[in-house]
Protein backbone atom coordinates (compact mmCIF):
# COMPACT_ATOMS: atom_id res chain seq x y z
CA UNK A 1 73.81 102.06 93.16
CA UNK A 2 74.32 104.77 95.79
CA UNK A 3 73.96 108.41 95.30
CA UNK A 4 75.74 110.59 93.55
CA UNK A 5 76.91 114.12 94.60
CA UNK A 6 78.55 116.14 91.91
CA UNK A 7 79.85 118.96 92.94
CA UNK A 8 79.86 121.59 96.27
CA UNK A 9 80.12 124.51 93.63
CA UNK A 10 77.01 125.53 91.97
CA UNK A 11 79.88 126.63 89.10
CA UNK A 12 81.44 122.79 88.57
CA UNK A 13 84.65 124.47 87.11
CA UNK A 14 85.08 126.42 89.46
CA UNK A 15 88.13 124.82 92.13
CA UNK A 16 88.93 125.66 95.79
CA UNK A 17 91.90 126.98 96.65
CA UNK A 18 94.39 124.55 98.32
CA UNK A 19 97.40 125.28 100.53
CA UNK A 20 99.51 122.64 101.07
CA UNK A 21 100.44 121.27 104.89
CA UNK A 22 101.89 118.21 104.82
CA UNK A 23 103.75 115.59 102.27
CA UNK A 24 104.94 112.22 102.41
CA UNK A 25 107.22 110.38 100.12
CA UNK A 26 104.91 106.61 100.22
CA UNK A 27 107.00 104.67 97.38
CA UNK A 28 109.31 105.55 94.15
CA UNK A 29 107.40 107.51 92.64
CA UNK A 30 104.15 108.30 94.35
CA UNK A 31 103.65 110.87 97.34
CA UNK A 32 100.52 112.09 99.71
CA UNK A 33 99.95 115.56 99.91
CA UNK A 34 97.87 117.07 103.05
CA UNK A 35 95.32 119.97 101.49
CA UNK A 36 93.91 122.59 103.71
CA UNK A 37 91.18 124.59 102.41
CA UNK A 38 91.78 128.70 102.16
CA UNK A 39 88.19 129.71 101.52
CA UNK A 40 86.15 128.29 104.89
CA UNK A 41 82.96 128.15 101.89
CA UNK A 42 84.65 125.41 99.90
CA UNK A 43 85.88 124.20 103.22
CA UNK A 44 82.15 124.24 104.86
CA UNK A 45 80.70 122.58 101.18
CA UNK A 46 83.17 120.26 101.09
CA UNK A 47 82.31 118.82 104.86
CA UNK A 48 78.62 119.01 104.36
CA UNK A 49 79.04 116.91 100.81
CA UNK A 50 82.17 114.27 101.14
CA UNK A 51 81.87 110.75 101.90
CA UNK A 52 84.21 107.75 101.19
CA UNK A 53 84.86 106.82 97.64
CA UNK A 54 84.73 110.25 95.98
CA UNK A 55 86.93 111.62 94.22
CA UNK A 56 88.47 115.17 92.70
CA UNK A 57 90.20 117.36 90.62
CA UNK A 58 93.65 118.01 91.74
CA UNK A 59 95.59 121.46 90.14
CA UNK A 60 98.58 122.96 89.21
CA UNK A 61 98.28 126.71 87.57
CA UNK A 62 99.56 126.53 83.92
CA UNK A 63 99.93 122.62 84.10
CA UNK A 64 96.39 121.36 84.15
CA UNK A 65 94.60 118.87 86.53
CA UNK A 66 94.83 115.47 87.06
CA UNK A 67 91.87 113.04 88.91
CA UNK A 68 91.90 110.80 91.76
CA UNK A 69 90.21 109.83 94.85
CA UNK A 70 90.40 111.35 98.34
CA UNK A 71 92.25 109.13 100.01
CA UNK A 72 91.61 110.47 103.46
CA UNK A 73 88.04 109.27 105.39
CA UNK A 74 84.90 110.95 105.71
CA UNK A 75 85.53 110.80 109.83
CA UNK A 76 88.46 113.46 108.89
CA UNK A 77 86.71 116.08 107.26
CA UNK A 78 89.54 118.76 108.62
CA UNK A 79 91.68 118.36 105.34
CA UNK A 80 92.02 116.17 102.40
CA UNK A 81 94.61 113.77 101.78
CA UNK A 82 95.58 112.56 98.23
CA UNK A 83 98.50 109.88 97.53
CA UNK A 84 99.18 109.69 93.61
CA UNK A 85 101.66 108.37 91.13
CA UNK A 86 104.34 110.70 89.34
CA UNK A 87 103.50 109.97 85.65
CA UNK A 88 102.78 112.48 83.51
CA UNK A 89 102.58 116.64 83.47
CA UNK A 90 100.35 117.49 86.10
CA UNK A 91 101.50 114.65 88.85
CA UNK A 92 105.51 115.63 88.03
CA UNK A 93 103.95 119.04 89.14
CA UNK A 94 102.22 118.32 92.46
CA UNK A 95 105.14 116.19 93.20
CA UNK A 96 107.61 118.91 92.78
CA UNK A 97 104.88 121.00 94.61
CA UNK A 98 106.13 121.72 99.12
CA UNK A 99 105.01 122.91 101.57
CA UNK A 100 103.09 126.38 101.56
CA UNK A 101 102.42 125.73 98.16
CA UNK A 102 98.82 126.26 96.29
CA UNK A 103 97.33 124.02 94.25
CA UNK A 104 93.50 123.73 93.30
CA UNK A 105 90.88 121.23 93.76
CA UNK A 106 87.85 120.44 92.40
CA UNK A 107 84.86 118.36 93.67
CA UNK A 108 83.67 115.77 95.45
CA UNK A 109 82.63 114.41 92.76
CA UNK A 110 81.05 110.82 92.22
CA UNK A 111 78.65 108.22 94.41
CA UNK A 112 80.28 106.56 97.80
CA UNK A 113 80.79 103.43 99.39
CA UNK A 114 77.38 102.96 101.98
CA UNK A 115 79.45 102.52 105.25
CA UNK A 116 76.14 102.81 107.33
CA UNK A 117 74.68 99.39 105.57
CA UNK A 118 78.20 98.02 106.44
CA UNK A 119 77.13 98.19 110.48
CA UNK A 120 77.12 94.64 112.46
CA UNK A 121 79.29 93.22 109.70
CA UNK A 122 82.37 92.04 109.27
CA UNK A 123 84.53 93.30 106.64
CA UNK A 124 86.90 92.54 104.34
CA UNK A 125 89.25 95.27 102.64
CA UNK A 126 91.34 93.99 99.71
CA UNK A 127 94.19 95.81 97.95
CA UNK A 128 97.18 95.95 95.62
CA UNK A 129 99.81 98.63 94.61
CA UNK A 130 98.81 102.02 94.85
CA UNK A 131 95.34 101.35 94.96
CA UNK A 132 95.61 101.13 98.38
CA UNK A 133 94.20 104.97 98.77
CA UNK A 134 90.65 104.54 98.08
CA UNK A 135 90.47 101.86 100.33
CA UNK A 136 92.44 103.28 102.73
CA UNK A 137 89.70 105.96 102.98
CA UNK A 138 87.09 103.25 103.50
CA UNK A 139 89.00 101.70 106.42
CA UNK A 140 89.88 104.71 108.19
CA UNK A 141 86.04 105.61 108.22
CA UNK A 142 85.46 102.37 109.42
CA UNK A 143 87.96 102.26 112.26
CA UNK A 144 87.45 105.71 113.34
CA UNK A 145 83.86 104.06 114.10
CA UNK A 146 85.38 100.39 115.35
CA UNK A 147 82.36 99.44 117.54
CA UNK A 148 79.98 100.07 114.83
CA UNK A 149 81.63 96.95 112.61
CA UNK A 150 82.64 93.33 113.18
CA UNK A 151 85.85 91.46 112.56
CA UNK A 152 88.48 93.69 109.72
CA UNK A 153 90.36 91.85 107.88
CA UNK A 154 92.42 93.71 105.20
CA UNK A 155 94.67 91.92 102.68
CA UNK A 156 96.98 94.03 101.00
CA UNK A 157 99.98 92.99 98.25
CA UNK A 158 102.10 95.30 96.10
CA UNK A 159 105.00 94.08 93.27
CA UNK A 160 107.64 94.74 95.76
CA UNK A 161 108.14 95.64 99.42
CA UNK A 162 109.33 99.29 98.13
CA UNK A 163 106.01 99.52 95.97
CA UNK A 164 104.44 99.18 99.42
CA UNK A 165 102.62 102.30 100.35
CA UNK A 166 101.26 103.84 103.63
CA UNK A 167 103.81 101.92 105.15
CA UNK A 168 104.08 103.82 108.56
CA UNK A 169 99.75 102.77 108.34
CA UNK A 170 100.32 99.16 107.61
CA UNK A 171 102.65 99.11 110.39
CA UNK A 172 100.05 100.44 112.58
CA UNK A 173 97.21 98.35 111.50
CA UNK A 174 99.26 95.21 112.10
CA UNK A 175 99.84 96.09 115.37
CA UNK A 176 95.81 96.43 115.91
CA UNK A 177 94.53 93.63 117.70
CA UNK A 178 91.05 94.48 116.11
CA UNK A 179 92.54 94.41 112.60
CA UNK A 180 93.55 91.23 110.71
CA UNK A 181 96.05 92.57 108.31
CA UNK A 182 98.22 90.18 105.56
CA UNK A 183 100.74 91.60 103.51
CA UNK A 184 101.78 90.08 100.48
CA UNK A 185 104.24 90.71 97.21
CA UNK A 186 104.72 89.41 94.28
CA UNK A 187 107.14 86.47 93.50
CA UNK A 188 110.39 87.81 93.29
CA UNK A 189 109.82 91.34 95.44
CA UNK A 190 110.31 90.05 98.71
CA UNK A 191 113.50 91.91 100.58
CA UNK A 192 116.24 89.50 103.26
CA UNK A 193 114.17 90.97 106.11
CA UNK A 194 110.66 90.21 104.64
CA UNK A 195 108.51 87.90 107.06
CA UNK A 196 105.13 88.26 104.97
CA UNK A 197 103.47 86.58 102.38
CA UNK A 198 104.92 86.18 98.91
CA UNK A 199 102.28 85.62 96.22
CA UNK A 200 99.73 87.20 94.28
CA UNK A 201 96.69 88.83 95.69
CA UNK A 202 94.27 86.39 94.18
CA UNK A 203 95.93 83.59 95.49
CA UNK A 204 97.07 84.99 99.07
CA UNK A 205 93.17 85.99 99.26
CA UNK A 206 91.85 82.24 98.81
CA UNK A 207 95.08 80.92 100.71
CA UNK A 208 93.75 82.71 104.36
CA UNK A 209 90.03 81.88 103.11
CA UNK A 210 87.83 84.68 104.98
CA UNK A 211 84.03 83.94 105.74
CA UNK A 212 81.52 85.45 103.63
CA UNK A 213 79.35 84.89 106.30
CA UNK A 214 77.65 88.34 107.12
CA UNK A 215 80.99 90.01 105.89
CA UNK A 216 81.18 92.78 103.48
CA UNK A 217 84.29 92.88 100.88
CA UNK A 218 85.59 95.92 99.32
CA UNK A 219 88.59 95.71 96.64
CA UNK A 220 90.35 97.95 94.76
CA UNK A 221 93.26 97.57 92.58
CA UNK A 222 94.80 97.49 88.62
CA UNK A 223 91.79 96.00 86.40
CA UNK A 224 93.85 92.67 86.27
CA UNK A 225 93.78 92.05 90.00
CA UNK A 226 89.85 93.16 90.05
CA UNK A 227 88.89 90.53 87.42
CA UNK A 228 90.78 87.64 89.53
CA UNK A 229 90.24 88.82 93.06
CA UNK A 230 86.16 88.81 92.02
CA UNK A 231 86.85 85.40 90.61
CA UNK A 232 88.12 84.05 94.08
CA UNK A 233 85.49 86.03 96.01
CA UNK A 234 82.88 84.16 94.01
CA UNK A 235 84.87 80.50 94.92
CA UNK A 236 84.84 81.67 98.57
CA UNK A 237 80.96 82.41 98.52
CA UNK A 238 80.76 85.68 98.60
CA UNK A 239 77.59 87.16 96.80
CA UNK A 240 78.10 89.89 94.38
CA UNK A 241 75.74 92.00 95.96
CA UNK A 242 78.43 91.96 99.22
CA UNK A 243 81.21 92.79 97.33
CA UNK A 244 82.45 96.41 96.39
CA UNK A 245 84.92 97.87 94.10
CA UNK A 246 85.99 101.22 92.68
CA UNK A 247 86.69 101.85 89.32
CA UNK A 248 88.98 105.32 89.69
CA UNK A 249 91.07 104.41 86.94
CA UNK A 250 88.15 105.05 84.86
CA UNK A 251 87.61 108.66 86.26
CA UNK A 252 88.05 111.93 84.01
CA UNK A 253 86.43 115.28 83.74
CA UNK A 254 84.60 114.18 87.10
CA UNK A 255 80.94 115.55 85.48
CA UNK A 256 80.73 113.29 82.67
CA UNK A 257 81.01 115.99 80.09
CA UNK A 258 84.19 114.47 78.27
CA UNK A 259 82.78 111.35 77.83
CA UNK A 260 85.75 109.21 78.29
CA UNK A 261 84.82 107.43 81.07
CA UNK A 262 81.92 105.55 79.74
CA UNK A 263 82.17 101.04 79.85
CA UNK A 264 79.76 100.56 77.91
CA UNK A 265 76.49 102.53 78.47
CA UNK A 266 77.81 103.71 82.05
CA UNK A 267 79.78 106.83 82.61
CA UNK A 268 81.57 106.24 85.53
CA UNK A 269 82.68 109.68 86.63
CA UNK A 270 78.55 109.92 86.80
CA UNK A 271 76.97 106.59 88.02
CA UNK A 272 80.50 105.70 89.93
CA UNK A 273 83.12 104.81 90.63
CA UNK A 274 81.88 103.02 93.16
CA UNK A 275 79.91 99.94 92.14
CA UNK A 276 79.25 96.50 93.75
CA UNK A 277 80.37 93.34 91.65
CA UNK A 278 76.74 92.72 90.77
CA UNK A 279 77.16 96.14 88.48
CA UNK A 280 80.38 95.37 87.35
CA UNK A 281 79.26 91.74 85.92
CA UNK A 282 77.11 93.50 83.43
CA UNK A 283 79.57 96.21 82.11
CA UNK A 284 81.82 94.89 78.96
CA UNK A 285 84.55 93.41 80.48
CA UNK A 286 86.90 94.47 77.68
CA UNK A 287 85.92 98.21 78.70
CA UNK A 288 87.07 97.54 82.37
């Protein structure tokens, strides 16, 4: 398990002070906000602590905060990105949140996905819905760094071509002739104009059958698509010890103070969320 960093406050409660740059409408229903730090501490903390994988705190004075990952890479330390769905108090309020606006953040919190052992391998990123933004951190800190890595392949599948996100990125990546990238929606959500796959990750993934020959996977999506994607890495060969996920949905307080985020005997917001499928195989799958 890699290391975990909990804070860049000595005060965990304590947020930074974010001002609001950028925004991006990605799908119905779920947006990316671009943070600037206004306190060049937490800015200078933040830098020296963040790596791919973590995650935060994200405010809204007299709503609350809601958690999720930083979706932008560890190569791009000059702001933080994070892409989230509108479902409840505090994400109806960072939606309705613009430009100039201040929110709060607290964090990095949690352990991170070991890009350096990644070097001289190939990889393989695998995605569905709006999971897509933890991963998307991975990949950017991968491809910022191309010559460090081998062949990148990244399979990505969403209910329906609107559920799509970073769509302006996928357009990009496909365009890369050192990225493989397959694109996939469920039965039933392809649009007139669609000229990608239709089918379910799990199957699209053993359809294109990717070595797991030196190659590294890393998958992230709804529980449901975990369980089965793991299921066809295993039929393709890959060894769990190769294989990555990130269990964000599990995330809460961040410090593992609530204790709500426990499977089993692990507390996630503590020990995670990033695990390989070696760790994952011994947590109650119920609790997943």
């Amino acid at each position: 398990m890699t290391e975990n960093i909990q804070s860049v406050h000595n005060n965990i409660y304590k947020p930074a002070i974010m001002k609001i740059v950028g925004r991006h409408d990605e799908a119905p229903g779920v947006k990316t906000l671009k943070l600037e730090f206004q306190d060049p501490d937490d800015h200078e903390q933040f830098k020296n602590n963040f790596r791919t994988g973590m995650f935060g705190l994200y405010g809204v004075y007299g709503e609350g905060e809601s958690t999720f990952c930083v979706a932008s890479p560890e190569t791009r330390k000059e702001y933080i990105e994070c892409t989230f769905r509108q479902s409840g108090r505090v994400t109806s309020a960072l939606a309705d949140a613009d430009i100039g606006d201040l929110i709060t953040f607290r964090g990095p919190y949690g352990n991170r996905f070991p890009i350096e052992n990644f070097q001289g391998k190939n990889l393989l990123f695998v995605s569905g819905g709006i999971a897509l933004p933890p991963t998307r951190s991975v990949i950017w800190s991968c491809l910022d760094q191309r010559e460090k890595f081998g062949k990148v392949t990244i399979v990505y599948g969403a209910r329906t071509v609107a559920d799509l996100v970073y769509k302006h990125e996928l357009e990009e990546w496909q365009n890369r002739a050192d990225v493989d990238l397959v694109l996939t929606v469920d039965p039933g959500g392809e649009s007139p104009d669609w000229k990608n796959k239709v089918g379910f990750v799990p199957t699209v993934l053993e359809d294109i059958a990717p070595s797991p020959e030196n190659c590294i996977a890393v998958i992230c999506g709804p529980p449901i698509m975990i369980k089965f994607t793991l299921i066809s890495l295993k039929k393709l060969g890959f060894e769990e010890q190769n294989v990555y996920t990130t269990l964000e949905n599990r995330m809460k307080c961040g410090v593992g103070k609530c204790g709500r985020c426990n499977v089993g005997s692990v507390y996630v917001c503590k020990e995670g969320p990033v695990f390989t499928a070696a760790e994952v195989s011994c947590m109650p799958a119920a609790d997943l």
